[in-house]
C-alpha atoms as a PDB file:
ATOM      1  CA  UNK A   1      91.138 137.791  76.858  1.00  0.00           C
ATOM      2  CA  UNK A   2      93.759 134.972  78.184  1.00  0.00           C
ATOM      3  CA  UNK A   3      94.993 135.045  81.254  1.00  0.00           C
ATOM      4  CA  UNK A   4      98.473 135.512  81.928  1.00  0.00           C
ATOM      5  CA  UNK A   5     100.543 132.621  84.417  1.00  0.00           C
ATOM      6  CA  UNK A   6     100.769 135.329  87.129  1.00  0.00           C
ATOM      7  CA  UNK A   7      97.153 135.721  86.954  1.00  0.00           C
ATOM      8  CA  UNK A   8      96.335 132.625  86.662  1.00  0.00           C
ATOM      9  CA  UNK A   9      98.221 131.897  89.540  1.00  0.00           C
ATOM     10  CA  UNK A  10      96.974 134.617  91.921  1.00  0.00           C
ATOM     11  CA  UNK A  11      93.418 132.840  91.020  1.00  0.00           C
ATOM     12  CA  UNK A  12      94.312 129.468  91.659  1.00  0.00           C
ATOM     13  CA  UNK A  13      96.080 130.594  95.149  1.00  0.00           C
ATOM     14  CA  UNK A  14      92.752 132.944  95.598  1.00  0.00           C
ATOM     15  CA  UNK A  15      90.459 130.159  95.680  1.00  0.00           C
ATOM     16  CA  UNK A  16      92.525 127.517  97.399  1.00  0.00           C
ATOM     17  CA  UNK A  17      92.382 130.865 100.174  1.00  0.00           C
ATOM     18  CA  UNK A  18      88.653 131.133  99.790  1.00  0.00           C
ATOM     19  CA  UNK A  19      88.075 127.064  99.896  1.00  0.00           C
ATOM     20  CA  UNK A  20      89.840 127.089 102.858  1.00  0.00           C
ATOM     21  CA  UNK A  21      88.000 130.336 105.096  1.00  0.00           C
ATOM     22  CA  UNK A  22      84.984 128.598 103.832  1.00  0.00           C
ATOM     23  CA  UNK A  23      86.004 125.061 105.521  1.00  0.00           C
ATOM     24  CA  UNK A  24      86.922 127.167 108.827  1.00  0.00           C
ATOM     25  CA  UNK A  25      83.542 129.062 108.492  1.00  0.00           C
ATOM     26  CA  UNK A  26      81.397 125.862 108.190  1.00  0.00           C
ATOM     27  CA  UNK A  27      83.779 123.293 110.134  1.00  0.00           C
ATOM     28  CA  UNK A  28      86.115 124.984 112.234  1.00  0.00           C
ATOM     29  CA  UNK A  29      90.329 125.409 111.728  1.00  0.00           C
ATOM     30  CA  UNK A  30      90.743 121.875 113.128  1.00  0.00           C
ATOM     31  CA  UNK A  31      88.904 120.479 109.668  1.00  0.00           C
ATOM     32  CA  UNK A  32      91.570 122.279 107.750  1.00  0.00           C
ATOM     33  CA  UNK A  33      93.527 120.255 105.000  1.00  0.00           C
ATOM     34  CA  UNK A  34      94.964 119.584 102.071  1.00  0.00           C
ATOM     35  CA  UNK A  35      92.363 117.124 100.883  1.00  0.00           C
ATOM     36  CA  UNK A  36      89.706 119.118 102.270  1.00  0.00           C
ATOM     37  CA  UNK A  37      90.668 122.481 100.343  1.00  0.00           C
ATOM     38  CA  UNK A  38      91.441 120.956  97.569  1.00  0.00           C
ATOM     39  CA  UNK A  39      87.785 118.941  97.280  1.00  0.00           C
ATOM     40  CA  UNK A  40      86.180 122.513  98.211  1.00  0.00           C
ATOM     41  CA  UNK A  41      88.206 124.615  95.548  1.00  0.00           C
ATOM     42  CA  UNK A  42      87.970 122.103  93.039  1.00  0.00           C
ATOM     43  CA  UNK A  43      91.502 122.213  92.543  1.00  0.00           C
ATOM     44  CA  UNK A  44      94.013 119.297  91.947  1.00  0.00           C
ATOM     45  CA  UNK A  45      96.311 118.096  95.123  1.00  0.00           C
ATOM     46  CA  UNK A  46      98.906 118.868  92.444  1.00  0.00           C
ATOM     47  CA  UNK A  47      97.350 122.334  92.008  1.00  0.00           C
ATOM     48  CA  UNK A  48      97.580 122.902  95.730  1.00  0.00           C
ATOM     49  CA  UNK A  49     101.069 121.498  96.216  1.00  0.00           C
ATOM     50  CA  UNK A  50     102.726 123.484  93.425  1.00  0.00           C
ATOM     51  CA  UNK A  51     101.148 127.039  95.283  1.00  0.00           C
ATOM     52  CA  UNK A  52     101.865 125.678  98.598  1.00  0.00           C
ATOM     53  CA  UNK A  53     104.553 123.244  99.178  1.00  0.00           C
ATOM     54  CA  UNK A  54     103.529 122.428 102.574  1.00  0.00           C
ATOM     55  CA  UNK A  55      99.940 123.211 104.295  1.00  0.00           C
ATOM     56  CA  UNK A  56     101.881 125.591 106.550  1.00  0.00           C
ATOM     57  CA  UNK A  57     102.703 127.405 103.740  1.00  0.00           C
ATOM     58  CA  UNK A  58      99.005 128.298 103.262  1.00  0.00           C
ATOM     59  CA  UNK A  59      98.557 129.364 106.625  1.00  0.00           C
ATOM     60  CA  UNK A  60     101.040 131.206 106.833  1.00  0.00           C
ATOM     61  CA  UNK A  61      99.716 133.233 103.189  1.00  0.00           C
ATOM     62  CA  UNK A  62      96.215 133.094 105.317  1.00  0.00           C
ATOM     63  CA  UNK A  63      98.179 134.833 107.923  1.00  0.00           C
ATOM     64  CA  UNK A  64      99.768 137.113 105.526  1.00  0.00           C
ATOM     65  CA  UNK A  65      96.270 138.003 104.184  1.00  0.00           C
ATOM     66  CA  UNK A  66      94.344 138.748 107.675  1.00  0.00           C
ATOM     67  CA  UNK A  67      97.396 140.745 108.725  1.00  0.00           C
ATOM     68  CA  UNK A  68      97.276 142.080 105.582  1.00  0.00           C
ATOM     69  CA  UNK A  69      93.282 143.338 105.856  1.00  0.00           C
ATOM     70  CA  UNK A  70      94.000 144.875 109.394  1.00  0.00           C
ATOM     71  CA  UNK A  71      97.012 146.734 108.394  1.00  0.00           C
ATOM     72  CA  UNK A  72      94.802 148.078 105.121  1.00  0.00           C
ATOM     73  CA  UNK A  73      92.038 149.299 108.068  1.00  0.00           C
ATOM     74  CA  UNK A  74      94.138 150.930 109.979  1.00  0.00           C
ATOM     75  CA  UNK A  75      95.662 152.976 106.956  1.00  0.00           C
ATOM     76  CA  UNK A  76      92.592 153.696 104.611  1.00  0.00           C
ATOM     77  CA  UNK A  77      91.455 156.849 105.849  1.00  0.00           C
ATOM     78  CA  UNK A  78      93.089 159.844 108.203  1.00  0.00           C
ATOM     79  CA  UNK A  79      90.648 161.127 111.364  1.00  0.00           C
ATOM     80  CA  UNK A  80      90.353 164.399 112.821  1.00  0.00           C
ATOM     81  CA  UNK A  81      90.212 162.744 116.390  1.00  0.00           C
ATOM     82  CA  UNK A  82      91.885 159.433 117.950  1.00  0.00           C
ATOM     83  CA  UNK A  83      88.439 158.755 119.179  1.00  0.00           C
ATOM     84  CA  UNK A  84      86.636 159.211 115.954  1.00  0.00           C
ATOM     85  CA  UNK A  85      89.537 156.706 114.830  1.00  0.00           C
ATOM     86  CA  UNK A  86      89.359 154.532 117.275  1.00  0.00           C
ATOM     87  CA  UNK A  87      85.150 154.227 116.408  1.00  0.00           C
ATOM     88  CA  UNK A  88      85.977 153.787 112.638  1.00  0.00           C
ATOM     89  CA  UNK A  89      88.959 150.885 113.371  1.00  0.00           C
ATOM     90  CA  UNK A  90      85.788 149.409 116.142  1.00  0.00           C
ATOM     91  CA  UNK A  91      83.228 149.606 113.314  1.00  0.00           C
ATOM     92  CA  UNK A  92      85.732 148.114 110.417  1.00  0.00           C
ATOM     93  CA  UNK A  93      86.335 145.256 112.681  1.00  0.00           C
ATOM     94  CA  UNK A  94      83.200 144.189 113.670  1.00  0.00           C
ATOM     95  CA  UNK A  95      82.151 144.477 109.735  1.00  0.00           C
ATOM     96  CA  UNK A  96      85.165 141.965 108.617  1.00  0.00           C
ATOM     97  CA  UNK A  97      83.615 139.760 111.904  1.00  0.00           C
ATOM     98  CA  UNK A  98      80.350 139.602 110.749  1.00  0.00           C
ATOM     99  CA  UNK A  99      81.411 139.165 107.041  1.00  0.00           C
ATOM    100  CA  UNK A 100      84.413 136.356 108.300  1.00  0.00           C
ATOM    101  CA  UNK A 101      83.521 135.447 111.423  1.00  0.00           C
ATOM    102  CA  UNK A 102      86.582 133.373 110.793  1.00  0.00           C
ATOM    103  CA  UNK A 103      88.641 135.811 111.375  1.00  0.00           C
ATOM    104  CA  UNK A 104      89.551 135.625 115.131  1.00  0.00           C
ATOM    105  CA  UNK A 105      89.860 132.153 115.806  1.00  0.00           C
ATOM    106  CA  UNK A 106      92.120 132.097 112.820  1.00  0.00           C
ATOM    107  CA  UNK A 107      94.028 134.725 114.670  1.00  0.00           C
ATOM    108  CA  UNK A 108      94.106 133.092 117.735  1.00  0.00           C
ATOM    109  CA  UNK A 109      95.296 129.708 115.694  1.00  0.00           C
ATOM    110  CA  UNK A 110      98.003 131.011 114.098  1.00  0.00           C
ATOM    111  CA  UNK A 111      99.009 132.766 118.116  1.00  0.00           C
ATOM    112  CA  UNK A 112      98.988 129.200 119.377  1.00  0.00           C
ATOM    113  CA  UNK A 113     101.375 128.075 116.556  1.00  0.00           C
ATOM    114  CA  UNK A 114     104.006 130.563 118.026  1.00  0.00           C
ATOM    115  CA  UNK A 115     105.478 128.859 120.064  1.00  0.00           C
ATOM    116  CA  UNK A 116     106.269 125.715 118.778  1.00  0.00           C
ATOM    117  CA  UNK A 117     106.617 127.161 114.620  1.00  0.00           C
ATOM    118  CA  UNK A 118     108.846 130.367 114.431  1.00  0.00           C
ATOM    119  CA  UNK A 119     107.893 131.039 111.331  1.00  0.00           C
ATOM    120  CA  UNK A 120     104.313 131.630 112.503  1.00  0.00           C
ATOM    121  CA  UNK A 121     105.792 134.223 115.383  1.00  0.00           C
ATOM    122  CA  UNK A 122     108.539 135.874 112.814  1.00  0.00           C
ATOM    123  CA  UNK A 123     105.337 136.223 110.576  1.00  0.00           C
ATOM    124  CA  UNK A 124     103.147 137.571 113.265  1.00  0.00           C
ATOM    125  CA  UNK A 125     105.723 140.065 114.718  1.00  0.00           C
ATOM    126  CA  UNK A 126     106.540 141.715 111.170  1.00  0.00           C
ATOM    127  CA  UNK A 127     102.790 141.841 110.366  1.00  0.00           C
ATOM    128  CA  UNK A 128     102.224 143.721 114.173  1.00  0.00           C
ATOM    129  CA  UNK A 129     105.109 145.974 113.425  1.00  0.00           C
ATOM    130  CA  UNK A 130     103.658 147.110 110.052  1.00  0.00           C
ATOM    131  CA  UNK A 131     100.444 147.848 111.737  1.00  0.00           C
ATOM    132  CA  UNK A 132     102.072 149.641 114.989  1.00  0.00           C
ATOM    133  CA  UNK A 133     103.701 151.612 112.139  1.00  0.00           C
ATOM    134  CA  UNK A 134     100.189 152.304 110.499  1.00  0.00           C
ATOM    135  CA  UNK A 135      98.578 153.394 113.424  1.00  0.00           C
ATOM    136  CA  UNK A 136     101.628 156.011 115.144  1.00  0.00           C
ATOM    137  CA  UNK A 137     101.483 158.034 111.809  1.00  0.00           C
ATOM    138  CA  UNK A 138      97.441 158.097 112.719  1.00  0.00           C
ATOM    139  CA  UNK A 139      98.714 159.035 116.340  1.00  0.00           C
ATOM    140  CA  UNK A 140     101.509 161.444 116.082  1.00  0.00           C
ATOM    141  CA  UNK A 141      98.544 163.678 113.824  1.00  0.00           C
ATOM    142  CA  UNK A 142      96.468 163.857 117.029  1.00  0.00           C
ATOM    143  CA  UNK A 143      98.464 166.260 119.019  1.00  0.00           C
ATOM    144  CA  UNK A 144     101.056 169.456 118.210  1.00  0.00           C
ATOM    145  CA  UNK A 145     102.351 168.713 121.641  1.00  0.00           C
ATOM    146  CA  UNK A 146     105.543 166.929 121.708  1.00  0.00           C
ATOM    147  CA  UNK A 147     104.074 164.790 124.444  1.00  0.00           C
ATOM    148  CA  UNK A 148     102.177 162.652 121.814  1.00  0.00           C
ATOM    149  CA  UNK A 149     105.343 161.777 120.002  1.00  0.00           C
ATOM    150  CA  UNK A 150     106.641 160.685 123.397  1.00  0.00           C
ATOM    151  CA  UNK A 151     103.887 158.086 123.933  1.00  0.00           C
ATOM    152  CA  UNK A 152     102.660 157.093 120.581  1.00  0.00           C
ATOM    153  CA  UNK A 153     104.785 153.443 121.102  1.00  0.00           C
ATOM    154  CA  UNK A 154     102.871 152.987 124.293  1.00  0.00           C
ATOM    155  CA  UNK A 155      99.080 153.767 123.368  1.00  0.00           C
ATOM    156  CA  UNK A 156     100.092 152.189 120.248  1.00  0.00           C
ATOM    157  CA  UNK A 157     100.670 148.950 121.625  1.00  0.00           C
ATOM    158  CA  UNK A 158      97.698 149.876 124.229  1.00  0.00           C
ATOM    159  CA  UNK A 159      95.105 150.127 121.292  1.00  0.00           C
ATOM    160  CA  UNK A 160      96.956 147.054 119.858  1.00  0.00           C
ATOM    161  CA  UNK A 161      95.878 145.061 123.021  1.00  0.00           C
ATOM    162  CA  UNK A 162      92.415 146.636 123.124  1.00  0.00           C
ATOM    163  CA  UNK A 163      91.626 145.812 119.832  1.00  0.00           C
ATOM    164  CA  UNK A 164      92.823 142.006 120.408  1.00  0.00           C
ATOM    165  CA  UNK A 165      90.500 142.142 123.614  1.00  0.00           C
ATOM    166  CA  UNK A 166      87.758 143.249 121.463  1.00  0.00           C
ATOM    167  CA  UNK A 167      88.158 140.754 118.860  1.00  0.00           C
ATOM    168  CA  UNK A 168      88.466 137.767 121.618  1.00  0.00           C
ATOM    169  CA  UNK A 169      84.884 139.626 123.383  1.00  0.00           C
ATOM    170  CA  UNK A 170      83.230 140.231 120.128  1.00  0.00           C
ATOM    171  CA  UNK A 171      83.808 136.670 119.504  1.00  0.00           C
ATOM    172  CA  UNK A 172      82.287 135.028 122.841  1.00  0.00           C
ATOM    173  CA  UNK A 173      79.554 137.862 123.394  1.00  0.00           C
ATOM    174  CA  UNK A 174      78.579 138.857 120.180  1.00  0.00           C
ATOM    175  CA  UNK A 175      77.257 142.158 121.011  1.00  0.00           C
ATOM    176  CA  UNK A 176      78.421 144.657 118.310  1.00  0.00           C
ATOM    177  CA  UNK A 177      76.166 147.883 120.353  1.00  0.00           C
ATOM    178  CA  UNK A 178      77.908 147.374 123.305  1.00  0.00           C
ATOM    179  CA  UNK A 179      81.464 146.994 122.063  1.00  0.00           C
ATOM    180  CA  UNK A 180      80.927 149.630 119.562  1.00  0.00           C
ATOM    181  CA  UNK A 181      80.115 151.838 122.562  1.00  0.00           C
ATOM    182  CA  UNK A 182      83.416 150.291 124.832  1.00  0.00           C
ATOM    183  CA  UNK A 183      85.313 151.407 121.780  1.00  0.00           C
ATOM    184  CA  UNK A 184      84.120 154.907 121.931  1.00  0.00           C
ATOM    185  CA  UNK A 185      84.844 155.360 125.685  1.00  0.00           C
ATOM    186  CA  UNK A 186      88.035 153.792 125.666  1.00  0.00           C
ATOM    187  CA  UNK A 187      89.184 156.375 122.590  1.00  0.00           C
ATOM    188  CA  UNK A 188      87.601 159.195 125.255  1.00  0.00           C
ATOM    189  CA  UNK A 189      89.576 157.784 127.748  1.00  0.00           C
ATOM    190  CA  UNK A 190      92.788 157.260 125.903  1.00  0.00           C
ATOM    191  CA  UNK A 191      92.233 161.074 124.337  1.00  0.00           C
ATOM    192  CA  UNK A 192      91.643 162.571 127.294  1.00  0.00           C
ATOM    193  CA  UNK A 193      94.863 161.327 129.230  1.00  0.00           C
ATOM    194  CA  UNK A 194      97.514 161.522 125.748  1.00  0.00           C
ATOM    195  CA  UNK A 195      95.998 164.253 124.222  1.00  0.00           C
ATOM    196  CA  UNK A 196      95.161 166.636 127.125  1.00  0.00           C
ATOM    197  CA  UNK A 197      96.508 170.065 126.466  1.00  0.00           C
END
């Protein structure tokens, strides 16, 4: 069966993405380029150019795409308790670390950009407020008080900033048991003082 030109496309753009989390993997985000995607996808300069106009406009699709992921975690599955959501968000993250161990420096890349490439913090913001959006309809379910609706912006940007903390820690300590376990207390803690009855 032939592949249609949208298809086609989405490939092509696919493993220009792939060629270039690989390069970051093996080489680090400062070995990033056209040339240097291109040679590992096997793909024309041409091929690359037509996708992607400029090389920002792949990282900013890579940025798109990791956003993307963390939003889809957040959203895949409802929890009886915010702790027991908070340990399944812990344990998704530190599975996409250890498959793309990429992942956070890319992150913290693309924060870097922000200030001197709007585009990367217009990008970044949307992306943040599609996830804060994800995780308060997780929130608001944890609580028939109306004290939880109150302060679902604030632990949602709280558990935003833990999570970044644990991706920055998981990253220079590399110690999924204990970080799996500072998760846990933290959605204890964080229960215990939104939740309380």
């Amino acid at each position: 069966m032939t592949k249609s030109k949208l298809e086609q496309s989405q490939d092509t753009k696919q493993a220009l993405l792939q060629a270039a989390y690989d390069i970051v993997r093996r080489e680090g985000i400062d070995h990033l380029s056209a040339n240097a995607i291109t040679q590992n996808a096997g793909i024309s300069k041409g091929g690359f150019f037509h996708h992607f106009p400029q090389v920002d406009d792949l990282y900013l699709y890579m940025l798109d795409e990791l956003m993307a992921s963390l939003q889809q975690a957040a959203s895949l599955q409802k929890h009886p308790t915010f702790t027991s959501f908070i340990d399944y968000m812990a344990e998704s993250l530190l599975t996409a670390y250890r498959t793309n161990p990429e992942i956070v420096p890319m992150l913290l890349h693309f924060f870097s950009l922000c200030q001197q490439k709007p585009a990367y913090l217009d990008r970044l913001r949307a992306a943040s407020t599609r996830i804060f959006s994800a995780w308060s309809n997780q929130l608001v379910a944890y609580s028939d008080s109306g004290k939880a609706s109150e302060n679902v912006n604030e632990l949602t940007r709280l558990t935003d900033a833990f999570f970044l903390g644990f991706g920055i820690h998981n990253l220079l300590f590399d110690d999924p048991a204990r970080y799996r376990l500072l998760a846990h207390h933290f959605g204890e803690m964080a229960e215990a003082f939104y939740f309380r009855k």
